[in-house]
Protein backbone atom coordinates (compact mmCIF):
# COMPACT_ATOMS: atom_id res chain seq x y z
CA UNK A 1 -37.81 -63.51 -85.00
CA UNK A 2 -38.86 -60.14 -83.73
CA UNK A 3 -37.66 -57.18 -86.37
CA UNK A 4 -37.87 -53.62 -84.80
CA UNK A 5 -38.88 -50.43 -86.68
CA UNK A 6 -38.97 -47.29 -86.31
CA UNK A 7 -41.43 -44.31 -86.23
CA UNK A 8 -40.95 -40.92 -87.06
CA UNK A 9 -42.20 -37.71 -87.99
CA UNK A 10 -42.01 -35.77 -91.71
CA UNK A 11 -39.60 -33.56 -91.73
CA UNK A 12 -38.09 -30.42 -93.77
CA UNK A 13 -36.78 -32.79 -96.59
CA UNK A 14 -33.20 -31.59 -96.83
CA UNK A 15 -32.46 -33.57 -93.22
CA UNK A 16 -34.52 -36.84 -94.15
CA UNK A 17 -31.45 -38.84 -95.77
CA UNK A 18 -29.69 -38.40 -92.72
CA UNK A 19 -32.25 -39.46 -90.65
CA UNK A 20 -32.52 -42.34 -92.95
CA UNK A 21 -28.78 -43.39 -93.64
CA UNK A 22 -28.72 -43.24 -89.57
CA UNK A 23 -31.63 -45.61 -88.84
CA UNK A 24 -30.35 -47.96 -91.76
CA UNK A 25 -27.21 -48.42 -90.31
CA UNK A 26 -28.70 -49.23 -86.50
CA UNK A 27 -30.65 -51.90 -88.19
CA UNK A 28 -34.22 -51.01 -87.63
CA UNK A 29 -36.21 -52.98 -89.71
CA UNK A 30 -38.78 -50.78 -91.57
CA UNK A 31 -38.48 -46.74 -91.32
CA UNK A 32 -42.27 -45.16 -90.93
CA UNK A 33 -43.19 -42.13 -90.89
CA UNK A 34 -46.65 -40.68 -89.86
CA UNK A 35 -48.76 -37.88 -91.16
CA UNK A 36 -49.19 -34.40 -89.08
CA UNK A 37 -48.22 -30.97 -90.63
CA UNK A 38 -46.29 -32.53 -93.36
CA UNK A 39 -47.32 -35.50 -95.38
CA UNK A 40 -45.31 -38.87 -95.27
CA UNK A 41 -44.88 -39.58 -98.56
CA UNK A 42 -42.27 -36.87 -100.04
CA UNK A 43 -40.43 -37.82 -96.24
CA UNK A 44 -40.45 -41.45 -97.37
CA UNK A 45 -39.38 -40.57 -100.82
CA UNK A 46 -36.41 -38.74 -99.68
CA UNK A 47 -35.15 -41.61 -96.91
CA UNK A 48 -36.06 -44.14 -100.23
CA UNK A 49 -33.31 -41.97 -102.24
CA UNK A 50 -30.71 -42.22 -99.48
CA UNK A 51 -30.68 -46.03 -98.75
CA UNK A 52 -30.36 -49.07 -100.23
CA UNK A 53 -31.49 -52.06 -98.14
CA UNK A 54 -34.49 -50.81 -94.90
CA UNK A 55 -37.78 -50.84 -95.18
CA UNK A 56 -40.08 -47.74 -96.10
CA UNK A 57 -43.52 -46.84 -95.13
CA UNK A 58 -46.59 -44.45 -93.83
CA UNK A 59 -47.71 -44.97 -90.39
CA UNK A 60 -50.37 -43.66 -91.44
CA UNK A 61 -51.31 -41.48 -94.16
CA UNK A 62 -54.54 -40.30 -93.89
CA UNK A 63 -56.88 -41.86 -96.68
CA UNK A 64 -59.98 -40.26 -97.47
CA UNK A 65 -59.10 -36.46 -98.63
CA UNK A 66 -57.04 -38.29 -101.20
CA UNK A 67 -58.73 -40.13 -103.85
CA UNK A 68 -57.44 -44.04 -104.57
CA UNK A 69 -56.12 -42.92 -107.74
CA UNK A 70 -54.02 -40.50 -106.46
CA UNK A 71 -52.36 -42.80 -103.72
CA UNK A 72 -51.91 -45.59 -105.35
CA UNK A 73 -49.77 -43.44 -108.13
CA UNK A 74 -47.86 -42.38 -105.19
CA UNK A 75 -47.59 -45.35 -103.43
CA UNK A 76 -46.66 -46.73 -107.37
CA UNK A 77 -43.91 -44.26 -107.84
CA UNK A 78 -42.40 -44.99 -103.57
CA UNK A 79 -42.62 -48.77 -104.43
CA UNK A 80 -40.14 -48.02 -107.96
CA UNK A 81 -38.15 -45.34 -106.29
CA UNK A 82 -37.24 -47.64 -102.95
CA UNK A 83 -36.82 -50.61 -105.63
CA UNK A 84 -39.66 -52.61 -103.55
CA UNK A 85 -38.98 -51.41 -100.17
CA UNK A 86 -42.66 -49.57 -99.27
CA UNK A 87 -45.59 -50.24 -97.71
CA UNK A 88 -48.71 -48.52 -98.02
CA UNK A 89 -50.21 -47.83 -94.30
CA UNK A 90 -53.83 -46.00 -94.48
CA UNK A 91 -55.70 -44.51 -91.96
CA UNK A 92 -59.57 -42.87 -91.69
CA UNK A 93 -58.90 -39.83 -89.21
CA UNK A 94 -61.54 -38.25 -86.89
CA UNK A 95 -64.54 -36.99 -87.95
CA UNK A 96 -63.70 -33.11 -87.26
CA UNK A 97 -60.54 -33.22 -89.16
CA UNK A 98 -61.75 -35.19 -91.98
CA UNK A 99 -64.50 -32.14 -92.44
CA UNK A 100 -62.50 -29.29 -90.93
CA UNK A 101 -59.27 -29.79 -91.61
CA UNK A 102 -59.79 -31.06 -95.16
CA UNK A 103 -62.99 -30.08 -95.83
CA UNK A 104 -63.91 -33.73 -97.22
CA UNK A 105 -67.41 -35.86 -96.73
CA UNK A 106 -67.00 -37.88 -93.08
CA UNK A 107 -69.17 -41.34 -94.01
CA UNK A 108 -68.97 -44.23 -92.19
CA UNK A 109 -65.24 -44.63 -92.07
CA UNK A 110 -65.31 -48.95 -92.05
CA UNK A 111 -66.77 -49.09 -94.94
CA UNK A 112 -65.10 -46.57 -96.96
CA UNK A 113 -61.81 -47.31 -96.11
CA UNK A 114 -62.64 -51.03 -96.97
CA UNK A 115 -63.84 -50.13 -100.58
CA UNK A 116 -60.43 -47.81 -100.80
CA UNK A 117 -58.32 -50.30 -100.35
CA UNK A 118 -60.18 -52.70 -103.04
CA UNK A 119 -59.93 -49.28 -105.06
CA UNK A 120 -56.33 -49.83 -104.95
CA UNK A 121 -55.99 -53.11 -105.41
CA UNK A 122 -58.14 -52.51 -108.60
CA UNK A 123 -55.81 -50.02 -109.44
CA UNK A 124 -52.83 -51.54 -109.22
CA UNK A 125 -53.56 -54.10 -111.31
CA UNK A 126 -54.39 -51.91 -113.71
CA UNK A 127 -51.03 -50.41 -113.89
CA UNK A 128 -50.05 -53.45 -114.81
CA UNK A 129 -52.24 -53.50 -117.60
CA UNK A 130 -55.47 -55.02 -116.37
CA UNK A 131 -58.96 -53.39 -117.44
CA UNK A 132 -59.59 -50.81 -114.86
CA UNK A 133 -63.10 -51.83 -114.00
CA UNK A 134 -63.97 -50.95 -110.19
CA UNK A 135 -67.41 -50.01 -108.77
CA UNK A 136 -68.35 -49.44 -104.95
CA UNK A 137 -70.70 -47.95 -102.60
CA UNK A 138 -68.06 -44.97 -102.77
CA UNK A 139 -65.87 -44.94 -105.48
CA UNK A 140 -65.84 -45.76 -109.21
CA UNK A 141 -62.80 -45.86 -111.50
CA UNK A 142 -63.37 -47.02 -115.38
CA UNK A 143 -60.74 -45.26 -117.38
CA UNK A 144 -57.08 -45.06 -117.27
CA UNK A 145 -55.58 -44.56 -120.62
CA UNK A 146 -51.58 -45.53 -121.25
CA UNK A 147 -50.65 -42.19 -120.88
CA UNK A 148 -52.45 -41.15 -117.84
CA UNK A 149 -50.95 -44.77 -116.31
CA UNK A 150 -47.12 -44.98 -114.41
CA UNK A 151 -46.78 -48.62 -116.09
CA UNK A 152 -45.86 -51.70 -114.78
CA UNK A 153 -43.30 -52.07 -112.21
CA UNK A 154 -40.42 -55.23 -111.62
CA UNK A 155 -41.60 -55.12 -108.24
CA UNK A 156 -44.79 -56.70 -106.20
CA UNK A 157 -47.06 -54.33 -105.80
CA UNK A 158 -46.66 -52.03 -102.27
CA UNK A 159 -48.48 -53.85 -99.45
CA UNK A 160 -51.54 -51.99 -98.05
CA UNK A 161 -51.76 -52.19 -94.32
CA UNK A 162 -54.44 -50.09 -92.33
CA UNK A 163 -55.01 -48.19 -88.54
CA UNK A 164 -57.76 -50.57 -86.57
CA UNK A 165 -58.27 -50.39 -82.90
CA UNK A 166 -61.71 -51.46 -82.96
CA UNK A 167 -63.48 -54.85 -84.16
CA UNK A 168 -65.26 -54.40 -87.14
CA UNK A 169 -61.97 -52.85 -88.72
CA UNK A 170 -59.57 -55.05 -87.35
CA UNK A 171 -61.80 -57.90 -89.09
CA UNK A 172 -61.88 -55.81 -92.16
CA UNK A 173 -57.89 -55.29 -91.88
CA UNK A 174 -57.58 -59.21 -91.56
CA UNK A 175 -59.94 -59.85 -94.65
CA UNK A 176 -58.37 -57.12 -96.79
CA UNK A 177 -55.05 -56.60 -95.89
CA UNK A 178 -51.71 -57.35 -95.93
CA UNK A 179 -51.13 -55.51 -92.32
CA UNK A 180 -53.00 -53.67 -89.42
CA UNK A 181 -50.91 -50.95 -87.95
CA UNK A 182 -51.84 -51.24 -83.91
CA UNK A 183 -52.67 -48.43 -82.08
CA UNK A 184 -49.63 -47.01 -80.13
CA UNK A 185 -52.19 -47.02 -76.93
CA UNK A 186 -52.37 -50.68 -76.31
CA UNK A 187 -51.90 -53.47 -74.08
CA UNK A 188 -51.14 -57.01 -75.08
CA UNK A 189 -53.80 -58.40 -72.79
CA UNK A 190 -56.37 -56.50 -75.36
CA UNK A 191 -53.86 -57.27 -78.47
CA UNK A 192 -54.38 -60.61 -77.39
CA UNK A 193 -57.93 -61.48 -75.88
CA UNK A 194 -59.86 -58.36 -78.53
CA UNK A 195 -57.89 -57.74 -81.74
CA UNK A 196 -55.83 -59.90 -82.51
CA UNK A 197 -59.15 -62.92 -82.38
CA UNK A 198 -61.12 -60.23 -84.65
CA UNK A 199 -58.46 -59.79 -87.08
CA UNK A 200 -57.85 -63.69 -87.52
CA UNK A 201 -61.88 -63.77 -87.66
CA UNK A 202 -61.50 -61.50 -91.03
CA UNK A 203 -58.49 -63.73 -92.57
CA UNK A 204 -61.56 -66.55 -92.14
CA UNK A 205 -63.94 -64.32 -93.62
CA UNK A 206 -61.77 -63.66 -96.54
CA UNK A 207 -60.04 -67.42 -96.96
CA UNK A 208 -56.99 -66.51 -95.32
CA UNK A 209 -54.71 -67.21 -92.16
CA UNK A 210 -53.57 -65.14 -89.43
CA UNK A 211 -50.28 -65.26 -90.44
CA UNK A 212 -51.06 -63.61 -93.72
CA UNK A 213 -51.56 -60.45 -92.28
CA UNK A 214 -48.41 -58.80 -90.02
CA UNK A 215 -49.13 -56.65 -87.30
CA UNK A 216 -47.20 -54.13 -87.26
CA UNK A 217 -46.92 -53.32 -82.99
CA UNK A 218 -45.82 -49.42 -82.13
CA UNK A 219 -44.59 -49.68 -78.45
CA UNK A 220 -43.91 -46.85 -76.04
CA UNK A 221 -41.03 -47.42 -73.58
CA UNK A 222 -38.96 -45.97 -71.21
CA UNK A 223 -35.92 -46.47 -70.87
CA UNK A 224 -32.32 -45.14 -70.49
CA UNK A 225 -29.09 -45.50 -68.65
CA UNK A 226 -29.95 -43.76 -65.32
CA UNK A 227 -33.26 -43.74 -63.16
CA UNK A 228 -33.50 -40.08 -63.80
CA UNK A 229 -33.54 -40.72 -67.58
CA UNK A 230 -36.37 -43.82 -67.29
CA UNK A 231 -38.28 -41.76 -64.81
CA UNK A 232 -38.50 -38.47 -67.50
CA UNK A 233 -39.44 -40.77 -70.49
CA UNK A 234 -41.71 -42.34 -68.08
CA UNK A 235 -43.44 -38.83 -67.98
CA UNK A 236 -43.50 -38.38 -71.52
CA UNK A 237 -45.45 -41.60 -72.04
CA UNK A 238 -48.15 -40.75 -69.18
CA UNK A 239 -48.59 -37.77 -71.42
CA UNK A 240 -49.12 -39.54 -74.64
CA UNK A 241 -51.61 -42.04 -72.76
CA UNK A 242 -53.70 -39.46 -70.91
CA UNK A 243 -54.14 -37.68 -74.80
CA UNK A 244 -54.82 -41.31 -76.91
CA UNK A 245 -57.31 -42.21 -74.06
CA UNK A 246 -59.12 -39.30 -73.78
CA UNK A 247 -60.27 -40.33 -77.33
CA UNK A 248 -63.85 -41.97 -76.13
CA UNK A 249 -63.67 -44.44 -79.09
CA UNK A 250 -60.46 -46.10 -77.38
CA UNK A 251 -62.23 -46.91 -74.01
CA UNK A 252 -62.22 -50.74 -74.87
CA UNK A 253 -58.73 -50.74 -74.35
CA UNK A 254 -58.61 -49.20 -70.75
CA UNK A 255 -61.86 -51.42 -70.18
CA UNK A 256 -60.11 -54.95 -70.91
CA UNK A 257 -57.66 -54.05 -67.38
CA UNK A 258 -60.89 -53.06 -65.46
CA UNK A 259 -60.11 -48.84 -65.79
CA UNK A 260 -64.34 -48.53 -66.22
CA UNK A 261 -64.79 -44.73 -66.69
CA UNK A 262 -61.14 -43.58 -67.58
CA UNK A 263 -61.93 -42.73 -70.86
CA UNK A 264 -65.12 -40.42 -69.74
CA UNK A 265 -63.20 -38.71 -67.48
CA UNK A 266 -60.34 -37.85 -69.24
CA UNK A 267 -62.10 -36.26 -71.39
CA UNK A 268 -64.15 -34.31 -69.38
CA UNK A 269 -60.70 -32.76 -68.20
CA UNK A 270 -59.89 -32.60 -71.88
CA UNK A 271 -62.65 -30.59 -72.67
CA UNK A 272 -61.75 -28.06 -69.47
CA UNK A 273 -58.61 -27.52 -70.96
CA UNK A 274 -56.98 -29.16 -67.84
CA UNK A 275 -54.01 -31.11 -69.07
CA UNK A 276 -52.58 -31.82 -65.85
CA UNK A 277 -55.67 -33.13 -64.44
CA UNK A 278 -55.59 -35.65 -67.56
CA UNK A 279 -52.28 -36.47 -66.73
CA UNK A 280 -52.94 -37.13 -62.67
CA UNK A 281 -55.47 -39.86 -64.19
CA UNK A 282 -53.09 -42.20 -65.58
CA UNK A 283 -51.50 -43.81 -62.34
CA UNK A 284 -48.87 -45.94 -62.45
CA UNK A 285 -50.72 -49.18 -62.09
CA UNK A 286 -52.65 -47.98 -65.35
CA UNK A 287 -49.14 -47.23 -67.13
CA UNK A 288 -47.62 -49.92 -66.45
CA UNK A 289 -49.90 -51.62 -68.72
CA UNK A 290 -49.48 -49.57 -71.83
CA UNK A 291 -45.93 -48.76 -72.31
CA UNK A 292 -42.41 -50.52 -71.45
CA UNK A 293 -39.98 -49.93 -68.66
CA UNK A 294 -36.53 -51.10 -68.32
CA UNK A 295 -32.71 -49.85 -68.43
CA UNK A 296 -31.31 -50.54 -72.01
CA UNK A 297 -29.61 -53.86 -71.26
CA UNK A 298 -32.80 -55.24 -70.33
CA UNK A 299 -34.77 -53.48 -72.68
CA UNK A 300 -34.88 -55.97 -75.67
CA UNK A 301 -35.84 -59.26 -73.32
CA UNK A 302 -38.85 -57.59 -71.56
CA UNK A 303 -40.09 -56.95 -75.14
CA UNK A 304 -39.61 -60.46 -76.34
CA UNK A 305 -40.83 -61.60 -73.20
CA UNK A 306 -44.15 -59.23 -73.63
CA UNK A 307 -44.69 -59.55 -77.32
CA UNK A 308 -43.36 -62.63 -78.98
CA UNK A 309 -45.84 -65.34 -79.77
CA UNK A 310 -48.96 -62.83 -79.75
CA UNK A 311 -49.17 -63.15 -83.60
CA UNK A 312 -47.26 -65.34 -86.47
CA UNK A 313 -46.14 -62.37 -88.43
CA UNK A 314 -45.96 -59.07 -86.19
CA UNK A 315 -42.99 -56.56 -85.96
CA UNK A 316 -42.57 -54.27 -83.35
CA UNK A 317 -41.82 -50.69 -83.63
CA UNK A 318 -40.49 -48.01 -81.09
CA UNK A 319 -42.65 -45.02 -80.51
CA UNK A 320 -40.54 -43.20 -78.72
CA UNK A 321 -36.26 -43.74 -80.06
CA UNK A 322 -37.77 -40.30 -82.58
CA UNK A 323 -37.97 -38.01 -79.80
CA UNK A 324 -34.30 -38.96 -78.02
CA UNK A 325 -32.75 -38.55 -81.58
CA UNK A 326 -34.23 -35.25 -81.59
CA UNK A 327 -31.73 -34.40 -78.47
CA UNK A 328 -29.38 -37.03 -79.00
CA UNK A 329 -28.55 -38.41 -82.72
CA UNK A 330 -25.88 -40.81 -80.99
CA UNK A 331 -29.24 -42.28 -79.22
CA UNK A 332 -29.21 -44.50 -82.36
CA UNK A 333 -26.71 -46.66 -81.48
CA UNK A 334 -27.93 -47.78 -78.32
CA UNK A 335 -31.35 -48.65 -80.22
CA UNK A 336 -28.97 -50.50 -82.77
CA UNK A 337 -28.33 -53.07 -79.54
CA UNK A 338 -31.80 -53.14 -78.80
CA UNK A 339 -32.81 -54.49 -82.18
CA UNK A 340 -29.84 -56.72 -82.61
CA UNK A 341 -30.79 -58.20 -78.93
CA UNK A 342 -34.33 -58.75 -79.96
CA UNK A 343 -34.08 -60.64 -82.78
CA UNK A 344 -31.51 -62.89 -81.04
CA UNK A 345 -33.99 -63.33 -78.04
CA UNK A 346 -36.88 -64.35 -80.59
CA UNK A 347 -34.62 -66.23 -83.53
């Protein structure tokens, strides 16, 4: 059974609950939220204080500026205040933000992030009250006296899931990890023939299964009750493709459908400054394999019938339901169908 989450942005905190209390009660599954000019975590703390029963997480907070000490307190403290409702999702950021933005040493990102995460597993164990005893290539952590430690917790200890596009961290994901947050800017043609084989090649690696590690599936659609409204959030998502894929790194994906070159040029106009260029790039043929079209009725069975079976734990979440609630609050309830349809089409 397909669940369906949601993504959304921090926001100022005193409208969070709100936010929260609504998606709760349209039955999305999990509630993430990403990290941009706020941070996720004092977002996810305020939805945790408002609700009782959906799922919290960050979709992704950015790891390195923070050391493993510091997030797994946080993630700790989320984990006690949603009563075992949070999950942990990291990601490494681009090079020129991780030394620009926050002025913090860009090394190979794989690796780092890998050691992080055994950082916090490390960690976590020694809230419990486990020797803290944890050496790496990058970090070291040998002393956490009872007062400087949160203590243990009635609760498991917050899953750690992590950003991968690419194969050497979606094999690290599957090997370390209890999830892999997908890249919004996917197909399942490359979900299924390029990441989906490398993360079940770490699981190996690590003596695990596939299905120990959920994939947690962001999906752009358009949709809406009129052609004028699936034809505007139509636009929106030709935006959002043109910017992902002018990020050279992500050319794999536009290379699995035969789009040879995309990448390059897109950012080439990127570089000129000339976003509607970008945008006259991404045709509809190439659209039509990264996002979702359909009216709302039909919305939930073209996802089952383009998602289920690629994975045995995944959960999809929308990319886009944020931005209509940011016109429309009411927009909620038609995404409360939508979930309730899916996980009938996939029970």
């Amino acid at each position: 059974m397909l669940d369906l989450d949601l993504m959304a942005f921090p926001g100022p905190l005193p409208g969070i609950g709100e936010l929260a209390r609504r998606a709760e009660a349209a039955g999305f599954g999990t509630l993430w939220f990403t990290e941009s000019g706020r941070t996720p975590y004092l977002s996810a703390t305020a939805a945790a204080l408002a609700t009782e029963r959906i799922g919290l997480g960050t979709a992704v907070a950015v790891a390195f500026p923070r050391s493993p000490m510091i997030t797994a307190k946080i993630a700790w403290e989320l984990q006690e205040a949603s009563r075992g409702r949070f999950t942990l999702g990291l990601g490494t950021q681009v090079k020129a933000h991780v030394e620009r933005r926050y002025s913090t040493e860009y090394v190979p990102p794989g690796p780092r992030l890998r050691d992080y995460v055994g950082a916090l597993r490390a960690i976590f164990a020694a809230f419990r009250g486990a020797p803290l005893a944890y050496e790496s290539e990058h970090y070291r952590f040998s002393l956490l006296t009872p007062q400087w430690s949160p203590g243990d917790l009635p609760f498991p200890d917050p899953p750690v899931y992590v950003a991968a596009v690419l194969p050497w961290m979606s094999a690290m994901a599957g090997e370390s990890c209890d999830g892999v947050h997908v890249h919004p800017f996917h197909s399942p043609g490359y979900l299924r023939d390029q990441q989906i084989p490398n993360v079940a090649a770490g699981a190996a690696r690590g003596g695990r299964d596939l299905a120990d590690v959920t994939l947690e599936i962001p999906v752009m659609t358009a949709t809406g009750a009129t052609e004028a409204e699936i034809a505007a959030t139509r636009e929106h998502a030709r935006g959002m493709i043109a910017f992902y894929g002018s990020t050279r790194t992500y050319a794999p994906v536009f290379d699995q459908h035969g789009f040879t070159g995309l990448s390059d040029r897109l950012h080439a106009h990127q570089r000129a400054g000339d976003v509607g260029a970008m945008i006259a790039c991404i045709t509809d043929e190439v659209l039509d394999h990264y996002i979702v079209t359909a009216p709302w009725d039909d919305l939930a069975d073209v996802l089952a019938t383009r998602y289920a079976g690629l994975a045995p734990s995944m959960r999809l979440m929308t990319y886009t339901a944020i931005h209509q609630y940011r016109t429309d609050p009411g927009v909620f309830d038609r995404w409360a169908d939508v979930a309730r349809r899916l996980r009938a089409a996939t029970a």
